[in-house]
PDB file of N, CA and C in Angstrom:
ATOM      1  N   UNK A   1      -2.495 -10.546  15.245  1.00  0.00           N
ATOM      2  CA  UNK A   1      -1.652 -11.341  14.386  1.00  0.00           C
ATOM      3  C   UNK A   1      -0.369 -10.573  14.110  1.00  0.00           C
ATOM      4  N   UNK A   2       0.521 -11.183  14.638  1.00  0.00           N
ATOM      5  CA  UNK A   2       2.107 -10.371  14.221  1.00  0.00           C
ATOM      6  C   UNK A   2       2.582 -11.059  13.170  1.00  0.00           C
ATOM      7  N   UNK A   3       2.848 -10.080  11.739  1.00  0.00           N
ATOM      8  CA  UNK A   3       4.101 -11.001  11.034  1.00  0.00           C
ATOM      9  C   UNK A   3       5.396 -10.174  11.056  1.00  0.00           C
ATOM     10  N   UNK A   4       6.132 -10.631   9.891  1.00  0.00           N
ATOM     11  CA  UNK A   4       7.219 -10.288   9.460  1.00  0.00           C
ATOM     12  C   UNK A   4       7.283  -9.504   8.308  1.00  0.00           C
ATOM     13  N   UNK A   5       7.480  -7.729   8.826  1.00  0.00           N
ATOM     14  CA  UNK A   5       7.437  -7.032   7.361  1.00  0.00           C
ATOM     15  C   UNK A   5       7.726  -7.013   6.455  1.00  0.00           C
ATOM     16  N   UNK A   6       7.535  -7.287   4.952  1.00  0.00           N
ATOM     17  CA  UNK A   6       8.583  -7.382   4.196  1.00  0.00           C
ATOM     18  C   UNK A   6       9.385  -6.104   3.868  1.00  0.00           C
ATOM     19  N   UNK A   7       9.105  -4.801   3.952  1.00  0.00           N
ATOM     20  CA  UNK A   7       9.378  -3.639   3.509  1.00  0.00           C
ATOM     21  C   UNK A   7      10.600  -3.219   4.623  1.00  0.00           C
ATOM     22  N   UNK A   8      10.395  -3.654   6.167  1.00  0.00           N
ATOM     23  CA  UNK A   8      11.080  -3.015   6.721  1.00  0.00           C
ATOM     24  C   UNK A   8      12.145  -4.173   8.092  1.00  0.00           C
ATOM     25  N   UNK A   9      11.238  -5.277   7.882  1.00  0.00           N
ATOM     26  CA  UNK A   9      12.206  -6.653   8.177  1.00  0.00           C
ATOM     27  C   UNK A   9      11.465  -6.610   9.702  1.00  0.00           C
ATOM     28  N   UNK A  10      10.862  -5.734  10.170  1.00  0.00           N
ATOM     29  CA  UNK A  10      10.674  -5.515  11.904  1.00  0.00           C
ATOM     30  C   UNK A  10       9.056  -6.765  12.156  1.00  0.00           C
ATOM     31  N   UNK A  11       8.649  -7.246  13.230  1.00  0.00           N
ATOM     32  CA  UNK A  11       7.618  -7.844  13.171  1.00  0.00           C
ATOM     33  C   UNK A  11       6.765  -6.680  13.532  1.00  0.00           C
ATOM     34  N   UNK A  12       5.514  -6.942  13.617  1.00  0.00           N
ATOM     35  CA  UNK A  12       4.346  -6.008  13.813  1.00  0.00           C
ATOM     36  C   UNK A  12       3.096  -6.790  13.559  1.00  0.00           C
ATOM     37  N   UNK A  13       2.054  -5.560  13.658  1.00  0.00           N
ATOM     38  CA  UNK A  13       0.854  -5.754  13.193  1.00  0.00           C
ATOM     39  C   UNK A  13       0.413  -5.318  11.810  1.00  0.00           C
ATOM     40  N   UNK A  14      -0.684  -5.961  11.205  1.00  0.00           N
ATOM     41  CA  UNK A  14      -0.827  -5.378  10.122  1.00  0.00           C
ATOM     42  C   UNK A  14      -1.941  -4.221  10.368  1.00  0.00           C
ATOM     43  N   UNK A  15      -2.052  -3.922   9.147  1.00  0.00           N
ATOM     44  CA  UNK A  15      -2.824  -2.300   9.040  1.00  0.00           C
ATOM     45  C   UNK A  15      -4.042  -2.991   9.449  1.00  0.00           C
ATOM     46  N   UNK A  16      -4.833  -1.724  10.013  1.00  0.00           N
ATOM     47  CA  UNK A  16      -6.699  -1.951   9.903  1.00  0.00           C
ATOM     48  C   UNK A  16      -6.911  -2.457   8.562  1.00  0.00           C
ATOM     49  N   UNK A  17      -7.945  -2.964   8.042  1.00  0.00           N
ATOM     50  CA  UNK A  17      -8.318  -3.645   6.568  1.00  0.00           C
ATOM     51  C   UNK A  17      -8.914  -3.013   6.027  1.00  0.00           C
ATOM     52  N   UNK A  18      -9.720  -1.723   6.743  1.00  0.00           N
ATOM     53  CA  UNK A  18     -10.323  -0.935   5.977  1.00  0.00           C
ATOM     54  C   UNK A  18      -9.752   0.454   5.889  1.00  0.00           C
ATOM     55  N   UNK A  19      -8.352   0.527   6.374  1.00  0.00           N
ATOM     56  CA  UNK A  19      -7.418   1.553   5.637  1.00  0.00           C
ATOM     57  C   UNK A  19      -6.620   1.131   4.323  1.00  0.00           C
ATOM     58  N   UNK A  20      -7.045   0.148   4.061  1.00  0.00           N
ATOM     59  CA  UNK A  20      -6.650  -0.731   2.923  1.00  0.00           C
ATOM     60  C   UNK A  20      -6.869  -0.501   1.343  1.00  0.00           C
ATOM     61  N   UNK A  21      -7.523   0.947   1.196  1.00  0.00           N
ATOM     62  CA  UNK A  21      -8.270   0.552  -0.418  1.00  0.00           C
ATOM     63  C   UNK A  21      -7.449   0.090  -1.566  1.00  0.00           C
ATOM     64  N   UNK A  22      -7.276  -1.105  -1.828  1.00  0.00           N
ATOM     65  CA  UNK A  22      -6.657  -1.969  -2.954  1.00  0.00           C
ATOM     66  C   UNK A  22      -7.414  -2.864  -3.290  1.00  0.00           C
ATOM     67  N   UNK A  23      -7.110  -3.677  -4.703  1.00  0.00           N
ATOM     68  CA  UNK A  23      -8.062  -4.734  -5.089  1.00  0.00           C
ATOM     69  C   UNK A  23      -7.737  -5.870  -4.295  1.00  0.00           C
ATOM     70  N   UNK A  24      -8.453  -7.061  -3.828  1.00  0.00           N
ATOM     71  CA  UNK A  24      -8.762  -8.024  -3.530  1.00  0.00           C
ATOM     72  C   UNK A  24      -7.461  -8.495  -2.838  1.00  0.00           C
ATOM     73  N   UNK A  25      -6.761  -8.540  -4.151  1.00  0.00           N
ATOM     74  CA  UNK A  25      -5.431  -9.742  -4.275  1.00  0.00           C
ATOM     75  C   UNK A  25      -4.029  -8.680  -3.370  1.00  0.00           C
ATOM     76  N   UNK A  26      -4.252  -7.623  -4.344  1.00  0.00           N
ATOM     77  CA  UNK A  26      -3.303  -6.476  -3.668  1.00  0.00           C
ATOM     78  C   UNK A  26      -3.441  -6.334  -2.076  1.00  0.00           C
ATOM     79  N   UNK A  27      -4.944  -5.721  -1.677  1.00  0.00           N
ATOM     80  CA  UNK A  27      -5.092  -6.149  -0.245  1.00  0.00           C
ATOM     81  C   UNK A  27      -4.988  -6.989   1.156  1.00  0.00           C
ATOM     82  N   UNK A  28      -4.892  -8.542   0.421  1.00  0.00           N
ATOM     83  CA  UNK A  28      -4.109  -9.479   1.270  1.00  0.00           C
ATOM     84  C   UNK A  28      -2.507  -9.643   1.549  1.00  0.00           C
ATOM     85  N   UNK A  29      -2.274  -9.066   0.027  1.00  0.00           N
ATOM     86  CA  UNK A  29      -0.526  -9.133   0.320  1.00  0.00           C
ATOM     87  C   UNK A  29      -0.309  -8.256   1.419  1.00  0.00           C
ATOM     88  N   UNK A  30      -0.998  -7.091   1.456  1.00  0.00           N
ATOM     89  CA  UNK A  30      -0.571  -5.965   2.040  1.00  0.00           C
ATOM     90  C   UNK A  30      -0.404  -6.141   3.719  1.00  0.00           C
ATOM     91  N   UNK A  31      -1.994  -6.771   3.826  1.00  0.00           N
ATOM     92  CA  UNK A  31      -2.102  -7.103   5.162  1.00  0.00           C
ATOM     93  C   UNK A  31      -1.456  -8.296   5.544  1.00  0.00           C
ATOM     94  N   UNK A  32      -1.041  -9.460   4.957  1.00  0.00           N
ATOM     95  CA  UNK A  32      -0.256 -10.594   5.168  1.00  0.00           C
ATOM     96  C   UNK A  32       0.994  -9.918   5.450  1.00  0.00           C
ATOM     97  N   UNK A  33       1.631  -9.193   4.966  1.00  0.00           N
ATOM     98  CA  UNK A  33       2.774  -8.479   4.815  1.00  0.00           C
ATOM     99  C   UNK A  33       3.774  -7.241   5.129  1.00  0.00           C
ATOM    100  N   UNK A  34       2.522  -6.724   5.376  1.00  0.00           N
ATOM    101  CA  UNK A  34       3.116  -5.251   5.853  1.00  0.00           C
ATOM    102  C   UNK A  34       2.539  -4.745   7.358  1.00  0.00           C
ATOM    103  N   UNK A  35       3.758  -4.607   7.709  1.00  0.00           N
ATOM    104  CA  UNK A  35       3.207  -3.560   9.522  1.00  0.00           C
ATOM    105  C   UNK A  35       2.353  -2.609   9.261  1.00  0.00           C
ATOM    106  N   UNK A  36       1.916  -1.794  10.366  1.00  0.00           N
ATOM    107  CA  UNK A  36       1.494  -0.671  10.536  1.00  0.00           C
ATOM    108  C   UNK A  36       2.392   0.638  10.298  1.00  0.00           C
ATOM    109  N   UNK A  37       3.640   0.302  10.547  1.00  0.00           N
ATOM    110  CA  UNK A  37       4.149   1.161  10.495  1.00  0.00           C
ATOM    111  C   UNK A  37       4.676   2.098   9.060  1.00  0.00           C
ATOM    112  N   UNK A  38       5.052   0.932   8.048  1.00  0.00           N
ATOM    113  CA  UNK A  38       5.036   1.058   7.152  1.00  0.00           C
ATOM    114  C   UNK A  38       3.845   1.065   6.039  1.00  0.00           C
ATOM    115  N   UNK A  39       2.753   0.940   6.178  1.00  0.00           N
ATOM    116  CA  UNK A  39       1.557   1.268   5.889  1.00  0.00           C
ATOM    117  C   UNK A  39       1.565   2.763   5.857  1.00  0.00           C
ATOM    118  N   UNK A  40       1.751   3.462   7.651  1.00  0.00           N
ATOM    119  CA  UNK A  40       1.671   5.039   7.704  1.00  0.00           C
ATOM    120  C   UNK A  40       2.533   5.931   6.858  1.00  0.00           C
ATOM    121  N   UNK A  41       3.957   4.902   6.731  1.00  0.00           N
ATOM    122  CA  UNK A  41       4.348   6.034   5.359  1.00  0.00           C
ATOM    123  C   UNK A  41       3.668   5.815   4.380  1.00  0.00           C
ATOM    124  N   UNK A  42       3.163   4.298   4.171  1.00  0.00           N
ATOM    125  CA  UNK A  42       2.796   4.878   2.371  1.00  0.00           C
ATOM    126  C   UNK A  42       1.495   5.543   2.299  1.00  0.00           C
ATOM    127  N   UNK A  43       0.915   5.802   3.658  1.00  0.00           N
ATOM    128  CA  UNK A  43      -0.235   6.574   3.428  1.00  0.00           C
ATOM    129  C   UNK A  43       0.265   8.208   3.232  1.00  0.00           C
ATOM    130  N   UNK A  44       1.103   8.532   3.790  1.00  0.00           N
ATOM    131  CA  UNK A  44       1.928  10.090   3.721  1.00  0.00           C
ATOM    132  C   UNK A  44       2.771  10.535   2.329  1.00  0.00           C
ATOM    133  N   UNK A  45       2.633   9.026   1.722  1.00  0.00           N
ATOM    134  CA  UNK A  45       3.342   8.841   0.517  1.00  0.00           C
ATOM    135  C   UNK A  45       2.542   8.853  -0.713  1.00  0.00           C
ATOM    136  N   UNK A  46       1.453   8.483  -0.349  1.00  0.00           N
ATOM    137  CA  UNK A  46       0.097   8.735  -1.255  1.00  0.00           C
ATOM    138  C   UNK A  46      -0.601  10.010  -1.590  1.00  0.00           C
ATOM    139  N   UNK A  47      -0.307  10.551  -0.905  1.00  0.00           N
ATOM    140  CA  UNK A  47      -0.694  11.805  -0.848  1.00  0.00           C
ATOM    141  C   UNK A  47       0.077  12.540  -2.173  1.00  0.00           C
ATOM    142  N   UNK A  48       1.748  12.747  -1.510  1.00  0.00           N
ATOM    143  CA  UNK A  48       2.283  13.072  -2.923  1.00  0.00           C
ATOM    144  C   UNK A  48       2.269  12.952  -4.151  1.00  0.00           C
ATOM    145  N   UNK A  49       2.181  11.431  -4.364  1.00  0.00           N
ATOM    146  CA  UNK A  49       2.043  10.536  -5.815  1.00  0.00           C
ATOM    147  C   UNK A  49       0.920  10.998  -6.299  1.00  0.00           C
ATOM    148  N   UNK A  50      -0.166  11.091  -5.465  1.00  0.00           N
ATOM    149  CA  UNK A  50      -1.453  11.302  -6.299  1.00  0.00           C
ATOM    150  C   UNK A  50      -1.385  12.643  -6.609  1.00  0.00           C
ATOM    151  N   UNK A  51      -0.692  13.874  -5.915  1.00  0.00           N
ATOM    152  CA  UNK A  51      -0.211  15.126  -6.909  1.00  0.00           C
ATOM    153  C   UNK A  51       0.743  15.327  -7.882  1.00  0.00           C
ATOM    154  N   UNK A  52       1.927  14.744  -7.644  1.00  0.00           N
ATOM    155  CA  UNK A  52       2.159  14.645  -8.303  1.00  0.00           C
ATOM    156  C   UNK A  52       2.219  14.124  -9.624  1.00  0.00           C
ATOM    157  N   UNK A  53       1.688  12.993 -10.046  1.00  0.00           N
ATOM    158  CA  UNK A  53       0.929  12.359 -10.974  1.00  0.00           C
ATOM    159  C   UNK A  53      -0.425  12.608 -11.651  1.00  0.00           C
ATOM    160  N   UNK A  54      -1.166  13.906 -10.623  1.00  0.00           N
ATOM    161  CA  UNK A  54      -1.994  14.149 -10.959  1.00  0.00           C
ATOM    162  C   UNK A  54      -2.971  13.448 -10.872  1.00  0.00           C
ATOM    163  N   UNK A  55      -3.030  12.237 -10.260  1.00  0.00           N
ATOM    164  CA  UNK A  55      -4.744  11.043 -10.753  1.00  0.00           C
ATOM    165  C   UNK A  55      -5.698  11.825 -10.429  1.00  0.00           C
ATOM    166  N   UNK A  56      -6.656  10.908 -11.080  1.00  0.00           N
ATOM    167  CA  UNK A  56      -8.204  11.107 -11.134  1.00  0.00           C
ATOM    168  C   UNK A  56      -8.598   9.637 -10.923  1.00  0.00           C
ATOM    169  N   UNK A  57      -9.233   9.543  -9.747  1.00  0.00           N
ATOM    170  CA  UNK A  57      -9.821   8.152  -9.566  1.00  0.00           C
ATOM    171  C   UNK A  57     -11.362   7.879 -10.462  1.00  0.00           C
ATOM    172  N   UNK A  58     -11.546   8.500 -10.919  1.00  0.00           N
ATOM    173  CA  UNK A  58     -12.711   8.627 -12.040  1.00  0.00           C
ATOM    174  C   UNK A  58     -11.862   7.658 -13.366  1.00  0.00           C
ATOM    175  N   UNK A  59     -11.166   7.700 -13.278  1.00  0.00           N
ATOM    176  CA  UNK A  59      -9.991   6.915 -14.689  1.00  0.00           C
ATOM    177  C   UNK A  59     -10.023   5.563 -13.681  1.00  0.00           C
ATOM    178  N   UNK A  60      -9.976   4.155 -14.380  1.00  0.00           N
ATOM    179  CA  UNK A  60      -9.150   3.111 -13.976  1.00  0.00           C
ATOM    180  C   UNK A  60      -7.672   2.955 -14.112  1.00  0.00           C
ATOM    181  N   UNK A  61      -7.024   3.282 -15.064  1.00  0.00           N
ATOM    182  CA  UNK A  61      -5.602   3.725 -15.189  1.00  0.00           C
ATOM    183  C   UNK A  61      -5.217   4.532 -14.291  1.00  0.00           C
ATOM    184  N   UNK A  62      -5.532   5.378 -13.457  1.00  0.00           N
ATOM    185  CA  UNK A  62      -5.176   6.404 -12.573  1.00  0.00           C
ATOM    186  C   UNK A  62      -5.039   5.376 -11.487  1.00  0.00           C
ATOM    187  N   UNK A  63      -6.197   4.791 -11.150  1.00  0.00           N
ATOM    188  CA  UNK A  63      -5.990   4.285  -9.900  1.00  0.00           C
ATOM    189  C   UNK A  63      -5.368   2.549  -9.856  1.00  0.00           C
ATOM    190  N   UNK A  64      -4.818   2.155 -11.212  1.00  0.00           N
ATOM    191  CA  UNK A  64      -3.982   1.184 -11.473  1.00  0.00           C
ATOM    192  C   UNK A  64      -2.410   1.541 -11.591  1.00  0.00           C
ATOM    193  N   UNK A  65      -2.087   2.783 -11.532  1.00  0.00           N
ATOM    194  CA  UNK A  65      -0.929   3.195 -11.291  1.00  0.00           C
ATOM    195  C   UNK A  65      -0.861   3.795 -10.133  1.00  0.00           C
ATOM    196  N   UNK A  66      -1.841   4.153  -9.220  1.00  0.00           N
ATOM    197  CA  UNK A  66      -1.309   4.091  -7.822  1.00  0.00           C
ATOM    198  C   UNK A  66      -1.306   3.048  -7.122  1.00  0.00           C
ATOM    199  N   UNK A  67      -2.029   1.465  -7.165  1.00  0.00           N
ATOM    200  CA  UNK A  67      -2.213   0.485  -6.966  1.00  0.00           C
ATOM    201  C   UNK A  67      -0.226   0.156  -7.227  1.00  0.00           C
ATOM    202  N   UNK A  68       0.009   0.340  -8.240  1.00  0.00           N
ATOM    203  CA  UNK A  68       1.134  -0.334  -8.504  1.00  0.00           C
ATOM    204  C   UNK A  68       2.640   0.548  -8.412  1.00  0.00           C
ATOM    205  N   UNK A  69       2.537   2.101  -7.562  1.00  0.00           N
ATOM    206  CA  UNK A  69       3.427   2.477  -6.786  1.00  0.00           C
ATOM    207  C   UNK A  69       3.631   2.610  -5.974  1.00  0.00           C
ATOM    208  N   UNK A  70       2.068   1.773  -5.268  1.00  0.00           N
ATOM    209  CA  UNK A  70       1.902   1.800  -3.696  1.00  0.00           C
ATOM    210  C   UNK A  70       2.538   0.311  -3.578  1.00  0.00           C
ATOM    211  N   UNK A  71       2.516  -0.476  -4.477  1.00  0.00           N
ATOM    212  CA  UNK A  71       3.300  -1.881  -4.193  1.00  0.00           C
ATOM    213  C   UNK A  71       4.617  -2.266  -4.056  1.00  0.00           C
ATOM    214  N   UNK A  72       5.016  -0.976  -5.377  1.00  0.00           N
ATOM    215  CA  UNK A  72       6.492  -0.623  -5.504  1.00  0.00           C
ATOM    216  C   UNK A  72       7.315   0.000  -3.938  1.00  0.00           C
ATOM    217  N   UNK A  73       6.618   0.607  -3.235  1.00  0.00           N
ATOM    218  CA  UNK A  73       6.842   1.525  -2.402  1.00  0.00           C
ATOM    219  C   UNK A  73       6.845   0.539  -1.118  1.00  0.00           C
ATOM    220  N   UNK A  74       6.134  -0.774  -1.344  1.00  0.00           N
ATOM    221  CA  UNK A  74       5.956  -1.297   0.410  1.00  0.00           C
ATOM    222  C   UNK A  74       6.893  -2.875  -0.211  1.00  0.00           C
ATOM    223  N   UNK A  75       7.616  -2.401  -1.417  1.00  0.00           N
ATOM    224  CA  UNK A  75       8.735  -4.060  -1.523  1.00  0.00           C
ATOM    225  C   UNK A  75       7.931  -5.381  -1.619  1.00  0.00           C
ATOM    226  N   UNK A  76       6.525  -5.128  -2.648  1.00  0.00           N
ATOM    227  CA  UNK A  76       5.669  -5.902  -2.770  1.00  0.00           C
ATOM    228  C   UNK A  76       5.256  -6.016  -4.308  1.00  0.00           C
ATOM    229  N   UNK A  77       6.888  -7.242  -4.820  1.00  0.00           N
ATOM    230  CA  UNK A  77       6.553  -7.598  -6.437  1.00  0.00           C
ATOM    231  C   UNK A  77       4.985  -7.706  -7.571  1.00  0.00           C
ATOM    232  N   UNK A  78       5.077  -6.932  -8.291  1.00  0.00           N
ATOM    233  CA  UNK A  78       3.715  -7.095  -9.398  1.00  0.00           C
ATOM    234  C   UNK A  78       3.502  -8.625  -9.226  1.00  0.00           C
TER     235      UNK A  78
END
């Protein structure tokens, strides 16, 4: 399935679904929406945020603010 990225305008494929960990709703946008390509940064991009921010996925707040700078990051409105 090729769409149209929103993050980076190029067509593509979307990510595997189970490189995906987001909730439900978050997860379809992602894959409706986003290439592969841009997926691989925000996976290289995740990395940082979660040090720098410090999370603990043991918290729901931790992992509701990476949920929602990983959305920020792929041009995918709350």
């Amino acid at each position: 399935m090729t769409l149209s990225c929103q993050r980076c305008g190029q067509s593509g494929e979307p990510p595997p679904a189970h490189r995906v960990p987001l909730t439900t709703e978050a997860r379809e946008r992602v894959l409706s929406s986003i290439c592969t390509s841009c997926w691989a940064l925000w996976e290289d991009m995740e990395i940082k945020v979660i040090n720098e921010y410090r999370l603990n996925f043991l918290e729901p707040q931790h992992r509701a603010k990476l949920q929602e700078v990983c959305l920020d990051f792929l041009n995918l409105p709350a």
